[in-house]
Each structure stands twice: as C-alpha cells, then as structure tokens.
PDB file of N, CA and C in Angstrom:
ATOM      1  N   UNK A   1       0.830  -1.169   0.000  1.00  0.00           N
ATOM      2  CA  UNK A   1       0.000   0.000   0.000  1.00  0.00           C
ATOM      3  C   UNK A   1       0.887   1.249   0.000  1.00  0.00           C
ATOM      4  N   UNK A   2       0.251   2.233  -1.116  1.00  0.00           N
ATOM      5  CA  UNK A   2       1.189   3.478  -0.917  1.00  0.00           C
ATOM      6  C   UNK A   2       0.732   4.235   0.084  1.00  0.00           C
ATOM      7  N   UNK A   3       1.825   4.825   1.033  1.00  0.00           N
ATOM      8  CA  UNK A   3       1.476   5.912   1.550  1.00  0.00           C
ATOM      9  C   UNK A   3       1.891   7.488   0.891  1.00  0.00           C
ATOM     10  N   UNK A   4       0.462   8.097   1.138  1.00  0.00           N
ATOM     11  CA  UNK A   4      -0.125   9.354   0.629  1.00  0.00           C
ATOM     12  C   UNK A   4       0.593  10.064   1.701  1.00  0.00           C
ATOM     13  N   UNK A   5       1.772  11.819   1.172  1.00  0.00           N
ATOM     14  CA  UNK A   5       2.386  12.861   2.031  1.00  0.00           C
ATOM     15  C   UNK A   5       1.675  13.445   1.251  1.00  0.00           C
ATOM     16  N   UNK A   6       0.195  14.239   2.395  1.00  0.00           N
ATOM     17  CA  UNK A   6       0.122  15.457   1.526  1.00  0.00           C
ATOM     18  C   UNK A   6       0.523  16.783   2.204  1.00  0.00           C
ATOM     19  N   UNK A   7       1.391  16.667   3.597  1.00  0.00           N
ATOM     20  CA  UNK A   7       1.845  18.244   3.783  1.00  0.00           C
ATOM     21  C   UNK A   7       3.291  17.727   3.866  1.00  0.00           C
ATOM     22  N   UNK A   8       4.064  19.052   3.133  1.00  0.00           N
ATOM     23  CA  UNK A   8       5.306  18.531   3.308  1.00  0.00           C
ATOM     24  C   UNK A   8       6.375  18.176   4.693  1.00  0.00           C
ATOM     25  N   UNK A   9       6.166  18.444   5.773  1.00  0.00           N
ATOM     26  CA  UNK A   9       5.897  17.864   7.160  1.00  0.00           C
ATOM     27  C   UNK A   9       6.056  16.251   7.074  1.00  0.00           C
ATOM     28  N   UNK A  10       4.797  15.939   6.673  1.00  0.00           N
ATOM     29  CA  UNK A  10       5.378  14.412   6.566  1.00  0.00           C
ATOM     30  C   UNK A  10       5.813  13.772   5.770  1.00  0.00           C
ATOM     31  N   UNK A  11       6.442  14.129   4.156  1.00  0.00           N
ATOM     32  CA  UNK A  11       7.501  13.652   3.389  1.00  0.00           C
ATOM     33  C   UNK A  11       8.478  13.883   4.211  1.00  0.00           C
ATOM     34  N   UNK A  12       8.559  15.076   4.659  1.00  0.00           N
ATOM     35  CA  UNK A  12      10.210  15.221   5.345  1.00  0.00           C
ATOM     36  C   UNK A  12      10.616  14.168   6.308  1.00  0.00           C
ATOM     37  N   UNK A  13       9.535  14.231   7.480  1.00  0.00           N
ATOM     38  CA  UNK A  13       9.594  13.008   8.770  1.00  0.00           C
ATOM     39  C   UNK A  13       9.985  11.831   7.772  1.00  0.00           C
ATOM     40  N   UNK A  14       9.345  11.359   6.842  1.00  0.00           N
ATOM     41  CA  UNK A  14       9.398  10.017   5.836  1.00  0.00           C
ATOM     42  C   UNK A  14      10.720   9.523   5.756  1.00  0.00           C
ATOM     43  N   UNK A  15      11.220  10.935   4.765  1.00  0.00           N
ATOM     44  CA  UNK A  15      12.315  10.933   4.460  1.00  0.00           C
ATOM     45  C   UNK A  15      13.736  11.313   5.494  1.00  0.00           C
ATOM     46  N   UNK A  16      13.733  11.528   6.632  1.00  0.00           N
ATOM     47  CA  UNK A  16      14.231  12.130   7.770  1.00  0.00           C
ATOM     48  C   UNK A  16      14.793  10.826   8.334  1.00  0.00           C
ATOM     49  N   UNK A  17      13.596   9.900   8.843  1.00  0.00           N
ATOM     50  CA  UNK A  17      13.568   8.626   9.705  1.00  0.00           C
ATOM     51  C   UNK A  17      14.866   7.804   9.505  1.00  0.00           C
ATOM     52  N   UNK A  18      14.695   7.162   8.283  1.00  0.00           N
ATOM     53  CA  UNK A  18      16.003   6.306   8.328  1.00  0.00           C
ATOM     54  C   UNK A  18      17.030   6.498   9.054  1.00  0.00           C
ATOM     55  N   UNK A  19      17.059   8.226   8.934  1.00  0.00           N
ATOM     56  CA  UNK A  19      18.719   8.806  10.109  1.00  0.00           C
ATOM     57  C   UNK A  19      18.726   8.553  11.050  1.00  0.00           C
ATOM     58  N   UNK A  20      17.483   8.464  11.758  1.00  0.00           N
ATOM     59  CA  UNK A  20      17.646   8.351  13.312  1.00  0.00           C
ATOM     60  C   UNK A  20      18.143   9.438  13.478  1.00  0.00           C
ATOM     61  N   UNK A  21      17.925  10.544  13.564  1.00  0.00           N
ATOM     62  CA  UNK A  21      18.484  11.786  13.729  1.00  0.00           C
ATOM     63  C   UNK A  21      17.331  11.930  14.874  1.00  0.00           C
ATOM     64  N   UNK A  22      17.806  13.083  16.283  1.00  0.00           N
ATOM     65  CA  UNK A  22      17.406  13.343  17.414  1.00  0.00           C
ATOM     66  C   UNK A  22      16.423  14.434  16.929  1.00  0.00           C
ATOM     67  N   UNK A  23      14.978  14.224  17.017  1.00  0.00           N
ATOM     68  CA  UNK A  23      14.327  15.679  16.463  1.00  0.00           C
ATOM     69  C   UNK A  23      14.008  16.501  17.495  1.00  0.00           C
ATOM     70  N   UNK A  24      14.601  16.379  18.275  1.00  0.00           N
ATOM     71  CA  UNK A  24      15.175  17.993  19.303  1.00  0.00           C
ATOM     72  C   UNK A  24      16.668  18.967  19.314  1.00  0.00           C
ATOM     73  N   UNK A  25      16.811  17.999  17.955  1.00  0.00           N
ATOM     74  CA  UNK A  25      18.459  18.638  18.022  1.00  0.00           C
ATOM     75  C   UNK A  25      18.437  19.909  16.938  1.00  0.00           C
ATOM     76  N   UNK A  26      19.377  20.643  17.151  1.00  0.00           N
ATOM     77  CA  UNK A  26      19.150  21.978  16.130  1.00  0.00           C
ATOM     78  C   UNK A  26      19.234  21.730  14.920  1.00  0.00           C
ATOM     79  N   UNK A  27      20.251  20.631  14.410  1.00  0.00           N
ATOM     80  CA  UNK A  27      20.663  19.787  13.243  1.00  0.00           C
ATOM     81  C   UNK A  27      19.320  19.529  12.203  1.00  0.00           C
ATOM     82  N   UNK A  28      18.395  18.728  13.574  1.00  0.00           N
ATOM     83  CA  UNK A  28      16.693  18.207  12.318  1.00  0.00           C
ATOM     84  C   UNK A  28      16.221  19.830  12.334  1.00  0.00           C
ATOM     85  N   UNK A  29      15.678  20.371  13.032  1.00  0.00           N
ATOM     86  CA  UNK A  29      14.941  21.465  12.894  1.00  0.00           C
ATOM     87  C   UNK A  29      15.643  22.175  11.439  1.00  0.00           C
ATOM     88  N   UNK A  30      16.828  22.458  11.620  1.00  0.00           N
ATOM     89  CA  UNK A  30      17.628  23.513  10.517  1.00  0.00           C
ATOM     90  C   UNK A  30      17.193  22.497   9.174  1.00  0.00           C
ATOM     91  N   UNK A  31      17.019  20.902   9.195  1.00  0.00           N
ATOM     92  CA  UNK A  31      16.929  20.331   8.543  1.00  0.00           C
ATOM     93  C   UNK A  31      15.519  20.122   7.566  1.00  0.00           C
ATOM     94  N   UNK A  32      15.047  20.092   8.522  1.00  0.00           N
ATOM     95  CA  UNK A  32      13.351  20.287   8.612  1.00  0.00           C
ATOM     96  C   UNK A  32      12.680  21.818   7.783  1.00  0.00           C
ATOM     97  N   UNK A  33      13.748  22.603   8.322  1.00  0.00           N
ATOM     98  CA  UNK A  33      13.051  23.791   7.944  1.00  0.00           C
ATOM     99  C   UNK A  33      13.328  24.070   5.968  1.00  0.00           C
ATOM    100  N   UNK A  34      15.028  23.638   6.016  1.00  0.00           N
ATOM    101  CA  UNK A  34      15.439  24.140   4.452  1.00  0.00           C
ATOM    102  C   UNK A  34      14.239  23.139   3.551  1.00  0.00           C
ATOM    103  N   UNK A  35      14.116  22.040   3.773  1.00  0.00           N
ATOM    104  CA  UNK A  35      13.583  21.031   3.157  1.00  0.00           C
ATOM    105  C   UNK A  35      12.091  21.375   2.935  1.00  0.00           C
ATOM    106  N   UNK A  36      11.603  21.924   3.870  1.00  0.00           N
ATOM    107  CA  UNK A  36       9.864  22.625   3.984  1.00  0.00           C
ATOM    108  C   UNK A  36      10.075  23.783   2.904  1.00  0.00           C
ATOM    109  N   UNK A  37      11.167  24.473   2.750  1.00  0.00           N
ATOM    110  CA  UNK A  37      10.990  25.603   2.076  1.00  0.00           C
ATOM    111  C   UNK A  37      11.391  25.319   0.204  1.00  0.00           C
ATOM    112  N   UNK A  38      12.327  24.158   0.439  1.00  0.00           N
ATOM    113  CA  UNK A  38      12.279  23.837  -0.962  1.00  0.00           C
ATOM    114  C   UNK A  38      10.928  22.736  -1.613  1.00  0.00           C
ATOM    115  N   UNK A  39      10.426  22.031  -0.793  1.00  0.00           N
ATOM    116  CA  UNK A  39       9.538  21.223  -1.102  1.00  0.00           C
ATOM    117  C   UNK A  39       8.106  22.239  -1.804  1.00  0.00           C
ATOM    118  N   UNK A  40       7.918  23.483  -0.669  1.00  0.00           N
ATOM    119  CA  UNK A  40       6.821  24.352  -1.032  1.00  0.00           C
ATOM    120  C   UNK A  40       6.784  24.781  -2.064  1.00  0.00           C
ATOM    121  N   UNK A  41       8.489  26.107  -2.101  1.00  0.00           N
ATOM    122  CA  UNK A  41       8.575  26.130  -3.272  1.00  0.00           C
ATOM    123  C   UNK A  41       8.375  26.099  -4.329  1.00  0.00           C
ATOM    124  N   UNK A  42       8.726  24.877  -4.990  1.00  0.00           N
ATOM    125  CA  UNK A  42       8.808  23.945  -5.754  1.00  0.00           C
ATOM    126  C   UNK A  42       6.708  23.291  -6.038  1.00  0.00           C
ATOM    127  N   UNK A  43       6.439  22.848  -4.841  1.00  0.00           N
ATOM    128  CA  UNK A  43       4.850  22.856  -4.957  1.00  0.00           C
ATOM    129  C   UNK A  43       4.058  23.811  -5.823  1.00  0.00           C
ATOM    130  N   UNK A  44       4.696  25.586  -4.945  1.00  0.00           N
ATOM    131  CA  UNK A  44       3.881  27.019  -5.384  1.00  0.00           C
ATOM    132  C   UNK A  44       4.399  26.750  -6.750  1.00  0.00           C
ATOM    133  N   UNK A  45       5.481  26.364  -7.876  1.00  0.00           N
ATOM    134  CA  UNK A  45       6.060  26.353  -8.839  1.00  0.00           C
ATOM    135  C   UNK A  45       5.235  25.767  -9.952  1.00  0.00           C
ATOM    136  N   UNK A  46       5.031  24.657  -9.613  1.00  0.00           N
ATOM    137  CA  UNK A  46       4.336  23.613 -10.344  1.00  0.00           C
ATOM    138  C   UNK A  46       2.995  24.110 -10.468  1.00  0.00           C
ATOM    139  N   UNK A  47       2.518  24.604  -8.829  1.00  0.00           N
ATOM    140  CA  UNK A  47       0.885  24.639  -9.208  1.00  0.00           C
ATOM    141  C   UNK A  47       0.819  26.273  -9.986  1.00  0.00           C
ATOM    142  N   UNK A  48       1.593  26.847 -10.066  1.00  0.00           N
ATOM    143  CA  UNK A  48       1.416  28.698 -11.049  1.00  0.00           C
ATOM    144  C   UNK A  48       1.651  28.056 -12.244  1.00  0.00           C
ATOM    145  N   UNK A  49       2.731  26.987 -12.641  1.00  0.00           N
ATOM    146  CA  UNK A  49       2.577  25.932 -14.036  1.00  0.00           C
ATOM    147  C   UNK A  49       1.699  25.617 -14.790  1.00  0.00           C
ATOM    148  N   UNK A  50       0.823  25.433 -13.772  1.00  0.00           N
ATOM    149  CA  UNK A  50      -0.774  24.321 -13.858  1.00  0.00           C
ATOM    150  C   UNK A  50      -0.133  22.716 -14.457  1.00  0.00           C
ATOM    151  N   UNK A  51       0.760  22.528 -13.445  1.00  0.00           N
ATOM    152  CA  UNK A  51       1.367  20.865 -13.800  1.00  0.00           C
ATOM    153  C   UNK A  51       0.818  20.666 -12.148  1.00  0.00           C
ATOM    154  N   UNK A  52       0.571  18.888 -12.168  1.00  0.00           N
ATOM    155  CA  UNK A  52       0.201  18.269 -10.945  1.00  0.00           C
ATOM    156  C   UNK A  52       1.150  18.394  -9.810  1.00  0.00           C
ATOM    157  N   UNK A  53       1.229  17.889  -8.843  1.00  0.00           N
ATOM    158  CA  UNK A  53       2.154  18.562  -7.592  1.00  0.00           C
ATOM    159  C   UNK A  53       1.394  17.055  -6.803  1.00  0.00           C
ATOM    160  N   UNK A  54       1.801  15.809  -7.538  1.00  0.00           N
ATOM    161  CA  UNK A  54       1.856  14.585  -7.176  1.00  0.00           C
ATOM    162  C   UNK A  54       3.393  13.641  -7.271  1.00  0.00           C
ATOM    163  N   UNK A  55       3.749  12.710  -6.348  1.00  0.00           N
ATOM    164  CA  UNK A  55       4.675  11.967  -7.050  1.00  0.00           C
ATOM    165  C   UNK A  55       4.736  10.721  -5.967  1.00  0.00           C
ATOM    166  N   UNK A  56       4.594   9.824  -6.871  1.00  0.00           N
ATOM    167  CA  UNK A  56       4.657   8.085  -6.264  1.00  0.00           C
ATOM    168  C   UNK A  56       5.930   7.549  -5.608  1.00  0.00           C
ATOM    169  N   UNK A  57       6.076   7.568  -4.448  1.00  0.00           N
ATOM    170  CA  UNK A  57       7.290   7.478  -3.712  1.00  0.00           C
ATOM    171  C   UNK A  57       7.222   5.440  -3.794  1.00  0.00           C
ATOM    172  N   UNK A  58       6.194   5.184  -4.199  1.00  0.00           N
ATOM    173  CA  UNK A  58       6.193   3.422  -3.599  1.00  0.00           C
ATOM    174  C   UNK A  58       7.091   2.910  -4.906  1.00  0.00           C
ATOM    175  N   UNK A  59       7.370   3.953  -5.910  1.00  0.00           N
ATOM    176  CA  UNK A  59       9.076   3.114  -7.060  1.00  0.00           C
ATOM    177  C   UNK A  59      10.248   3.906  -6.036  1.00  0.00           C
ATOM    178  N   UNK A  60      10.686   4.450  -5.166  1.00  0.00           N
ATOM    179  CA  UNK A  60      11.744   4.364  -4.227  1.00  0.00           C
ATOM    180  C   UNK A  60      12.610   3.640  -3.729  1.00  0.00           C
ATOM    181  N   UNK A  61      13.662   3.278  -4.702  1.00  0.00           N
ATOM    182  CA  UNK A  61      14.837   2.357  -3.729  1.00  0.00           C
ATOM    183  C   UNK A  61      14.880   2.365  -3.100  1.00  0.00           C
ATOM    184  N   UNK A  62      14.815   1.435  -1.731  1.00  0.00           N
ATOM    185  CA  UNK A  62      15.365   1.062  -0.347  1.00  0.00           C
ATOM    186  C   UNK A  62      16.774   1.384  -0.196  1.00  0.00           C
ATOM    187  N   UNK A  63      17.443   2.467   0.345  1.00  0.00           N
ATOM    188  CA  UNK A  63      18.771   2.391   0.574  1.00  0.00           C
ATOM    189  C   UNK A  63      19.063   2.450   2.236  1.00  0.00           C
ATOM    190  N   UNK A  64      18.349   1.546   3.098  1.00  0.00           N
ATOM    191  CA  UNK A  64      19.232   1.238   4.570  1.00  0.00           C
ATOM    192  C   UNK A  64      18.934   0.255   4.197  1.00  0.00           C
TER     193      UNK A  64
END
C-alpha cells in the first residue's frame, strides 16, 4: 500500500527517519526547515505551471 504525504511535514519526517536523527536537536529542525521551504517552493512552482504537484514514492529504492 502506498502511503499518501500530503503536507510537506510528513515527506520530510518520511524521508528524515532512516537517520535516526534526534528531532530535538538543532541539526533536524535547521533540517526540517530548508527542506519545507524547498519542497513548497517547488509545490507554489508547479501549481502557477498548472502541472500536478503529485509523485509516487512506492518506485523508491530502499537504501538502509
């Protein structure tokens, strides 16, 4: 089953996890934050495009 990110919040956590990174440390937050701002971005980009602002993460290589 695919799982559906529709705020970028939880692609990031998604994509974050594998690290095991401490999310009280200044490291995720600073991490958290650049990644929210390019993900949006990039969202506001596509949708002024009028292209979809979808993408199927379940073809994703496993890399741990």
């Amino acid at each position: 089953m695919t799982e559906r990110y529709d705020q970028p919040s939880d692609l990031i956590d998604h994509c974050l996890r594998p690290l095991s990174l401490d999310h009280e440390s200044a490291a995720f937050e600073e991490a958290c934050l650049r990644l929210s701002y390019v993900l949006e971005s990039y969202q506001r980009r596509l949708t002024e495009a009028g292209q979809p602002v979808e993408v199927d993460f379940a073809r994703t290589a496993e890399t741990v």
